[in-house]
N, C-alpha and C. Protein backbone atom coordinates (compact mmCIF):
# COMPACT_ATOMS: atom_id res chain seq x y z
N UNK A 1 92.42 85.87 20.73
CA UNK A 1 92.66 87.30 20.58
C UNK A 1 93.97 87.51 19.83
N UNK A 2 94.03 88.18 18.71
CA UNK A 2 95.10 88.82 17.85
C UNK A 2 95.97 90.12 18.55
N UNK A 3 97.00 89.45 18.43
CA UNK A 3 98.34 90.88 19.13
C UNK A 3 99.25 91.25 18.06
N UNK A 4 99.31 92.60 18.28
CA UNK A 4 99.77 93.08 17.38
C UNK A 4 101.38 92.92 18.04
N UNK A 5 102.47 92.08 17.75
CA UNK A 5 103.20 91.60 18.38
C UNK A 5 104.57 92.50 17.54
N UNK A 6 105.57 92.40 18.07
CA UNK A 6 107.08 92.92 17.28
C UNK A 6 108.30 92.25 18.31
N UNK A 7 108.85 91.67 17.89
CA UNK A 7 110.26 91.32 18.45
C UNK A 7 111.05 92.82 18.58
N UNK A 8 111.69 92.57 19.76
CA UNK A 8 113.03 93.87 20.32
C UNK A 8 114.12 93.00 20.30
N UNK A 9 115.27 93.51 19.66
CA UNK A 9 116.45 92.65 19.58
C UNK A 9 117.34 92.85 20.44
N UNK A 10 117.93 92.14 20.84
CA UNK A 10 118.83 92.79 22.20
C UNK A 10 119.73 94.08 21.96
N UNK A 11 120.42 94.14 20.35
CA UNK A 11 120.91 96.01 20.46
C UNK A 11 119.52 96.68 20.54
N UNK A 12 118.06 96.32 19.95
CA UNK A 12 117.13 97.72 20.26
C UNK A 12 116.59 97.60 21.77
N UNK A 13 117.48 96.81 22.62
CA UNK A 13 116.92 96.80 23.72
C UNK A 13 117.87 97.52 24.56
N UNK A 14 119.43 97.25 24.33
CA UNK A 14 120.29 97.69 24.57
C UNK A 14 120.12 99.49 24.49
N UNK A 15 119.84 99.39 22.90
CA UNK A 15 119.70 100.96 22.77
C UNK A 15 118.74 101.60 23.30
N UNK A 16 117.50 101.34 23.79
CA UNK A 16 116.52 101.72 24.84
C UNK A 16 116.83 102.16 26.11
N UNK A 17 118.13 100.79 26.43
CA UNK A 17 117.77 101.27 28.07
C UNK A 17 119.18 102.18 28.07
N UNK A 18 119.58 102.14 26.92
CA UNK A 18 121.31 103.33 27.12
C UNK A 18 120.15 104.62 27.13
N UNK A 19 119.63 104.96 26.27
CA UNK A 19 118.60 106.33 25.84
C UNK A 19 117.68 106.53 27.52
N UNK A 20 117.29 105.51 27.98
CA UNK A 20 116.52 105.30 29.12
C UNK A 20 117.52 105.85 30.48
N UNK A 21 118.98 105.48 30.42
CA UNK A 21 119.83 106.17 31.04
C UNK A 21 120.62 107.54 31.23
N UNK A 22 120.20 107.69 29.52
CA UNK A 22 120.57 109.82 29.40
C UNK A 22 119.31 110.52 29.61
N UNK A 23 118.13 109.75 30.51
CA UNK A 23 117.18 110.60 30.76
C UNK A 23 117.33 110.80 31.95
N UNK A 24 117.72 110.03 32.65
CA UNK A 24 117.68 109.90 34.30
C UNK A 24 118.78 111.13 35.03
N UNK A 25 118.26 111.52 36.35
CA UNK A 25 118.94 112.91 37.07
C UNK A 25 120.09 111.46 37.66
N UNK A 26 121.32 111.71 37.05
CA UNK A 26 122.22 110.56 37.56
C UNK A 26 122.54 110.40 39.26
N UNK A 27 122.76 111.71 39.87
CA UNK A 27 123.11 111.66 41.53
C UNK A 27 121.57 111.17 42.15
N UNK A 28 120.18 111.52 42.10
CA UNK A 28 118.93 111.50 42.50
C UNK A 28 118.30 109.93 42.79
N UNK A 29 119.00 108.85 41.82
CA UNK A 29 118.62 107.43 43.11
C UNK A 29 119.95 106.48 43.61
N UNK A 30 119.59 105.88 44.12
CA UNK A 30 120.60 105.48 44.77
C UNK A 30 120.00 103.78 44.69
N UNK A 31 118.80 103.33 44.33
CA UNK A 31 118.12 102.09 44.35
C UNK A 31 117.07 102.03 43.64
N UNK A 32 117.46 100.72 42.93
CA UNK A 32 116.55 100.47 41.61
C UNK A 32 115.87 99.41 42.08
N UNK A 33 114.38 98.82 41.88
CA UNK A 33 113.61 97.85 41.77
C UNK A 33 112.85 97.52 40.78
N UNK A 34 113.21 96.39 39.99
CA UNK A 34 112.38 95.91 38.62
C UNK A 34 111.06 95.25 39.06
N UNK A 35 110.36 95.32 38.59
CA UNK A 35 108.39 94.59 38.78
C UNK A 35 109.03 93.39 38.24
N UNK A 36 108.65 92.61 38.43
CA UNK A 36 108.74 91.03 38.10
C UNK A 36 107.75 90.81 37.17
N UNK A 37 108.16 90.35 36.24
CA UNK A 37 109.00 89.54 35.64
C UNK A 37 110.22 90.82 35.13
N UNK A 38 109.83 91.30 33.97
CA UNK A 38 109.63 92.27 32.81
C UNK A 38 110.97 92.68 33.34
N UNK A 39 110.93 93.52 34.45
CA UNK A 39 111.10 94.94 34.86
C UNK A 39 112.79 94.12 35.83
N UNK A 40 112.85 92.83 36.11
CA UNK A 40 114.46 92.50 36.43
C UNK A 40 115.54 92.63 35.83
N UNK A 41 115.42 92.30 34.84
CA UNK A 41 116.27 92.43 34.05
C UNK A 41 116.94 93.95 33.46
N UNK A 42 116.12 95.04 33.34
CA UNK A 42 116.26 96.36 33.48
C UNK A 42 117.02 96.65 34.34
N UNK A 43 116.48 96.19 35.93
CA UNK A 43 116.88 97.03 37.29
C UNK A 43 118.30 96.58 37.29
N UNK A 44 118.72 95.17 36.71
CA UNK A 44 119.86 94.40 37.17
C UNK A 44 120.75 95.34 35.99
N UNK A 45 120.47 95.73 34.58
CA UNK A 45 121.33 96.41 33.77
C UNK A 45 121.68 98.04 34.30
N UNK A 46 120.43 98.52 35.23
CA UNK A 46 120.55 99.78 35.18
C UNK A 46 121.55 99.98 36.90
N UNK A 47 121.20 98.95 37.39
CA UNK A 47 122.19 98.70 38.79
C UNK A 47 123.73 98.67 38.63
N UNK A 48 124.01 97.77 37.28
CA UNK A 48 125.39 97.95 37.06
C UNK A 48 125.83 99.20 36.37
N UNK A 49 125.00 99.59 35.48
CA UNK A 49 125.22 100.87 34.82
C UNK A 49 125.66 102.07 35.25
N UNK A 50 124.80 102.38 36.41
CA UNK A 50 124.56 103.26 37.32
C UNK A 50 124.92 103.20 38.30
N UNK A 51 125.56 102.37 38.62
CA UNK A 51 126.27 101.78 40.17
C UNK A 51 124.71 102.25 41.36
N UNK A 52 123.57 101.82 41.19
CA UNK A 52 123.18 101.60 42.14
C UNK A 52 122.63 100.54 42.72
N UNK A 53 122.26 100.36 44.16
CA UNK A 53 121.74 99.04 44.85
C UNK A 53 120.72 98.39 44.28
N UNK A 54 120.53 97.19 43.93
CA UNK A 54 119.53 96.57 43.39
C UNK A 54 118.72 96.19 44.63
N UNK A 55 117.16 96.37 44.51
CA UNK A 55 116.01 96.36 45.63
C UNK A 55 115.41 94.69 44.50
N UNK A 56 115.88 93.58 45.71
CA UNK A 56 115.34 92.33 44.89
C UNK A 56 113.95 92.01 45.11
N UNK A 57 113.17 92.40 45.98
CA UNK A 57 112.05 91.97 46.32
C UNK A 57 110.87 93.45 46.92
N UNK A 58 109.91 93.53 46.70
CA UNK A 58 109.25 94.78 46.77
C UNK A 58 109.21 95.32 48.36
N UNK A 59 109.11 93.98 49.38
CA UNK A 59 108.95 94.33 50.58
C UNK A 59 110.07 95.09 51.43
N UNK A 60 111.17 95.24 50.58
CA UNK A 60 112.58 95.63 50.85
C UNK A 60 112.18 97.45 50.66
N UNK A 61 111.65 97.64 49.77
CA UNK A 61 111.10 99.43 49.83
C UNK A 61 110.96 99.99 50.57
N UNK A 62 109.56 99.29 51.79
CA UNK A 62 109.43 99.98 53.02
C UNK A 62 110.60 100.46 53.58
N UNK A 63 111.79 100.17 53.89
CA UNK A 63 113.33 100.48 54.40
C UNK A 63 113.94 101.48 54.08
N UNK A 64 113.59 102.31 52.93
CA UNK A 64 113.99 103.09 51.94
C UNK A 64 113.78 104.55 51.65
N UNK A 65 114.30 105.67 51.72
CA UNK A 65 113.56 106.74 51.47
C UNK A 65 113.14 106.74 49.53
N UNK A 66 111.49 106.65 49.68
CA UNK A 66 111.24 106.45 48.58
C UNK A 66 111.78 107.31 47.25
N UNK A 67 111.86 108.37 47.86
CA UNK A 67 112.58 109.57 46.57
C UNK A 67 114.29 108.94 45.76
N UNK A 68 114.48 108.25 46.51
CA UNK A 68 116.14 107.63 46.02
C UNK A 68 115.48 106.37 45.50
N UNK A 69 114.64 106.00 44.76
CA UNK A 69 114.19 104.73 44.59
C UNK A 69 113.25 104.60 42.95
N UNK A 70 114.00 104.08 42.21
CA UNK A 70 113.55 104.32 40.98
C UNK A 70 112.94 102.95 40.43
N UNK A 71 112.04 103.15 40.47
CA UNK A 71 111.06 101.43 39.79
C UNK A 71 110.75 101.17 38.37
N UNK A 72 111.34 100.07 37.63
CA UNK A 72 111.36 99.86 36.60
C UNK A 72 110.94 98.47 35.69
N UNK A 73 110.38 98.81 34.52
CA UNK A 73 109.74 97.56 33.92
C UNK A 73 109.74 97.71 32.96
N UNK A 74 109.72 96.31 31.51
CA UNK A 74 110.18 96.90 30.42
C UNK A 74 109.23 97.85 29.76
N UNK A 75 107.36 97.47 30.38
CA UNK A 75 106.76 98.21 29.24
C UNK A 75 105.55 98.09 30.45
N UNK A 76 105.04 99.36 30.23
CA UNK A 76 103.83 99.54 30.63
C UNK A 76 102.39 99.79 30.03
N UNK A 77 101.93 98.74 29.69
CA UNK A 77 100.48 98.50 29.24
C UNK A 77 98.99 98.91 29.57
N UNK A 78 98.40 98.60 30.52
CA UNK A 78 97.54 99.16 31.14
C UNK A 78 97.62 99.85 32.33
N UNK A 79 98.36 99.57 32.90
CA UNK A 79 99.05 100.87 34.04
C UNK A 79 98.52 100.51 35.76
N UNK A 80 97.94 98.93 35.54
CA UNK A 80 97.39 98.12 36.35
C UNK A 80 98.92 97.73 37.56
N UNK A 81 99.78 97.22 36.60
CA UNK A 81 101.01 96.85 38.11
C UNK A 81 101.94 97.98 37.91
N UNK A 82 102.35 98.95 37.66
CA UNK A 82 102.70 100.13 37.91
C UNK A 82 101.52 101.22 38.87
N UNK A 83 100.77 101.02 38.96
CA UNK A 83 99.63 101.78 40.08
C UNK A 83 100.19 101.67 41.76
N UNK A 84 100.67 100.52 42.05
CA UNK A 84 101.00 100.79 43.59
C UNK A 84 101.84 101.43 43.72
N UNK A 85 102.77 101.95 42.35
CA UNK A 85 103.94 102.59 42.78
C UNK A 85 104.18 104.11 42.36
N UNK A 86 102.77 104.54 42.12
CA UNK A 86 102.87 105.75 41.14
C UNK A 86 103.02 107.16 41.65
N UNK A 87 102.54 106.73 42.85
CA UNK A 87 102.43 107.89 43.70
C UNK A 87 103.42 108.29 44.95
N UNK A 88 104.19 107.10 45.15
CA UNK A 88 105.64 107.19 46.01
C UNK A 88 106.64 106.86 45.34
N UNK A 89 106.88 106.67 43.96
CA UNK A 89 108.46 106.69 42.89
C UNK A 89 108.20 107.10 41.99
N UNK A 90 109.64 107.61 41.42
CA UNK A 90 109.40 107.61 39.71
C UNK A 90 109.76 106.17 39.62
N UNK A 91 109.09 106.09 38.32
CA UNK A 91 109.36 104.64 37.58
C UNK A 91 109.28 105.45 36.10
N UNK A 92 110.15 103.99 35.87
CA UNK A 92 110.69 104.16 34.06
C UNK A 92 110.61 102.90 33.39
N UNK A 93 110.19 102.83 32.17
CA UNK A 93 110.26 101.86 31.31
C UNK A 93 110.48 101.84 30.02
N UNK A 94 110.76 101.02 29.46
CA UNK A 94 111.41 101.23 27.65
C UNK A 94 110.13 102.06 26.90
N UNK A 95 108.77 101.02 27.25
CA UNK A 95 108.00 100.93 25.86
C UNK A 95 106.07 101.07 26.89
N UNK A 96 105.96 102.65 26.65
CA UNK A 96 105.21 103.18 27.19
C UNK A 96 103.81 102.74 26.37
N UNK A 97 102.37 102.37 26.54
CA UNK A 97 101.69 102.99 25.94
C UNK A 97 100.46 103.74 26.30
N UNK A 98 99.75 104.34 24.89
CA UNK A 98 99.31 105.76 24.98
C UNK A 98 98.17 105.52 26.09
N UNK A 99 97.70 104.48 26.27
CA UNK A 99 95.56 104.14 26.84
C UNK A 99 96.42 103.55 28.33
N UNK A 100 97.91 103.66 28.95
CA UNK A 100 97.91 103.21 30.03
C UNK A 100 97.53 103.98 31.21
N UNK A 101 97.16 103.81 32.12
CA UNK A 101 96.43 104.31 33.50
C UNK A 101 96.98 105.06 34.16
N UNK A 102 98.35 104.59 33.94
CA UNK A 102 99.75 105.37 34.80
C UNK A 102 100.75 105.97 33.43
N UNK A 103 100.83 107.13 33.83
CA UNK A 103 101.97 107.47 32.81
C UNK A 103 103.56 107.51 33.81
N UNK A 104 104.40 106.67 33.06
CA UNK A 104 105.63 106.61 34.40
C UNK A 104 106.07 107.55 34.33
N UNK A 105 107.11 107.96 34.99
CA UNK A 105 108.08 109.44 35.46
C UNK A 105 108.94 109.39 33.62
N UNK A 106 109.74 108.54 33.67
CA UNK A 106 110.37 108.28 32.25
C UNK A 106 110.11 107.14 31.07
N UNK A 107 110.00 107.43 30.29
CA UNK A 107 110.04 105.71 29.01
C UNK A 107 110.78 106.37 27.59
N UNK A 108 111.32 105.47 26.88
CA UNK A 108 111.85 105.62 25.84
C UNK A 108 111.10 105.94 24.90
N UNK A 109 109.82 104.46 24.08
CA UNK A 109 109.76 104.78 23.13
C UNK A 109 108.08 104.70 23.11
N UNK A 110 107.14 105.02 22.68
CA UNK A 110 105.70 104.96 22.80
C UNK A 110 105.41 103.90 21.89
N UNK A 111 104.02 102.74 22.10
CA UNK A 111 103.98 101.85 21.02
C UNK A 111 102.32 101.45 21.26
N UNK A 112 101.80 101.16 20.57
CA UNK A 112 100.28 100.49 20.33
C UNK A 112 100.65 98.87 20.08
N UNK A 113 101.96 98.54 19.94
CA UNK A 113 102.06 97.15 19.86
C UNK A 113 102.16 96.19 20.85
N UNK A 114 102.90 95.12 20.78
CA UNK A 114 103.28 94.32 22.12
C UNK A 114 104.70 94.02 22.24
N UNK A 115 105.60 94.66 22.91
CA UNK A 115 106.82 94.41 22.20
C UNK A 115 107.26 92.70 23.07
N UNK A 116 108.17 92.16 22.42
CA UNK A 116 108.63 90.87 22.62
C UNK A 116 110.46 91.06 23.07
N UNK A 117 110.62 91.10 24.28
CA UNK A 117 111.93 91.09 24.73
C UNK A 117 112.68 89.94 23.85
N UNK A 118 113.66 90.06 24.01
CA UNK A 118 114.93 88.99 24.01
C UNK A 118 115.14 87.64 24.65
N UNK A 119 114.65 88.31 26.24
CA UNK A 119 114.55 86.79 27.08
C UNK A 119 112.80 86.14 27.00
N UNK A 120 112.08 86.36 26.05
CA UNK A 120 110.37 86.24 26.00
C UNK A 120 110.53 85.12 25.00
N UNK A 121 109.42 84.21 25.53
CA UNK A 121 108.85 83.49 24.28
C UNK A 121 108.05 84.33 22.80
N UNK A 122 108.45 84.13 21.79
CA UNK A 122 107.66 85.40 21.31
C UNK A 122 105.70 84.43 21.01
N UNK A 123 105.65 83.12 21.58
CA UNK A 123 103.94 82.18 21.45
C UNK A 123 103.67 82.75 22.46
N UNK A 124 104.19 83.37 23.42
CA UNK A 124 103.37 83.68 24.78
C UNK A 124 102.27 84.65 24.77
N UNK A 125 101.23 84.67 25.68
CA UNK A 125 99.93 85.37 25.62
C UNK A 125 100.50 86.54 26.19
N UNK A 126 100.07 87.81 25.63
CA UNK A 126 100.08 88.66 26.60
C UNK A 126 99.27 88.92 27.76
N UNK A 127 100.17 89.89 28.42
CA UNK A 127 99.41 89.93 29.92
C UNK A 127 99.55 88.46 31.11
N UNK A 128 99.82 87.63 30.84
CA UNK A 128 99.74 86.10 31.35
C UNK A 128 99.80 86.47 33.05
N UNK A 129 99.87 85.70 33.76
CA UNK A 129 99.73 85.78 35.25
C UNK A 129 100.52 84.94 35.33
N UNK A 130 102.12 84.53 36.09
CA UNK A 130 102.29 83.38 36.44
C UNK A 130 102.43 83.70 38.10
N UNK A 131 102.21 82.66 38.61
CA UNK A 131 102.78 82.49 40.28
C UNK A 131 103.67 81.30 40.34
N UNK A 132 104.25 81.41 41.37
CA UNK A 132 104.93 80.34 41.95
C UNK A 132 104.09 79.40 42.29
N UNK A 133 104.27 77.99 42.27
CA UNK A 133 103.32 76.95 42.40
C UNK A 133 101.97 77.01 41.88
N UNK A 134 101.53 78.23 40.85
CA UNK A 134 100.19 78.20 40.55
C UNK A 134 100.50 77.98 38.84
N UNK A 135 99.72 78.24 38.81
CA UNK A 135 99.69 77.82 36.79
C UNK A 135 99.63 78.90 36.20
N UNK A 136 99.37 78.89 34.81
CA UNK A 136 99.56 80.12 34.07
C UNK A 136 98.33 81.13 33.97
């Protein structure tokens, strides 16, 4: 299968999630959680940014009043792992697109492509599954 692929360079990634930060109601969360993989690296920039608590693991939510709780990933594709969270957070992500299932609360930039982070292999398949101890 052919992907329509594009590298993001770390300033257009940089500049995403600064733009991704003058959207946000700044007093309104208080705790960020990134989706794994994608979506850590966000929560960990927007935690320092924003001085709020980083939520490392999903089961840590339940604890939480969900409205102070902002869930984030770099890009939302089919709207398949953003679905458990659509209806108790906003969530935000860089690189929205148009045919996804879930439209998040915020995203930067809209794309029909595949974008390729900074920390990504850019040979990797999209969509991939990894687990811990399981294969790809």
């Amino acid at each position: 299968m052919e992907w329509d692929k594009f590298r993001v360079s770390l300033n257009e990634y940089e500049k995403a999630a600064f733009d991704l930060i003058q959207m946000l109601p700044k007093e309104k969360y208080h705790f960020v959680y990134g989706v794994p993989r994608g979506g850590l690296f966000l929560a960990v920039y927007l935690s320092y940014q924003l001085d709020l608590s980083l939520i490392i693991v999903d089961r840590e939510l339940g604890g939480v009043k969900p409205s102070r709780v902002l869930v984030v990933d770099d890009c939302v594709d089919t709207g398949k792992t953003m679905m458990k969270y659509k209806n108790l957070y906003d969530t935000a992500v860089l690189y929205y697109k148009p045919w996804s299932t879930v439209a998040p609360t915020y995203y930067v930039l809209t794309t029909e492509g595949w974008p390729v982070f900074p920390y990504e292999k850019f040979d990797e398949v999209p969509n991939r599954k990894r687990h811990i101890g399981g294969s790809k």
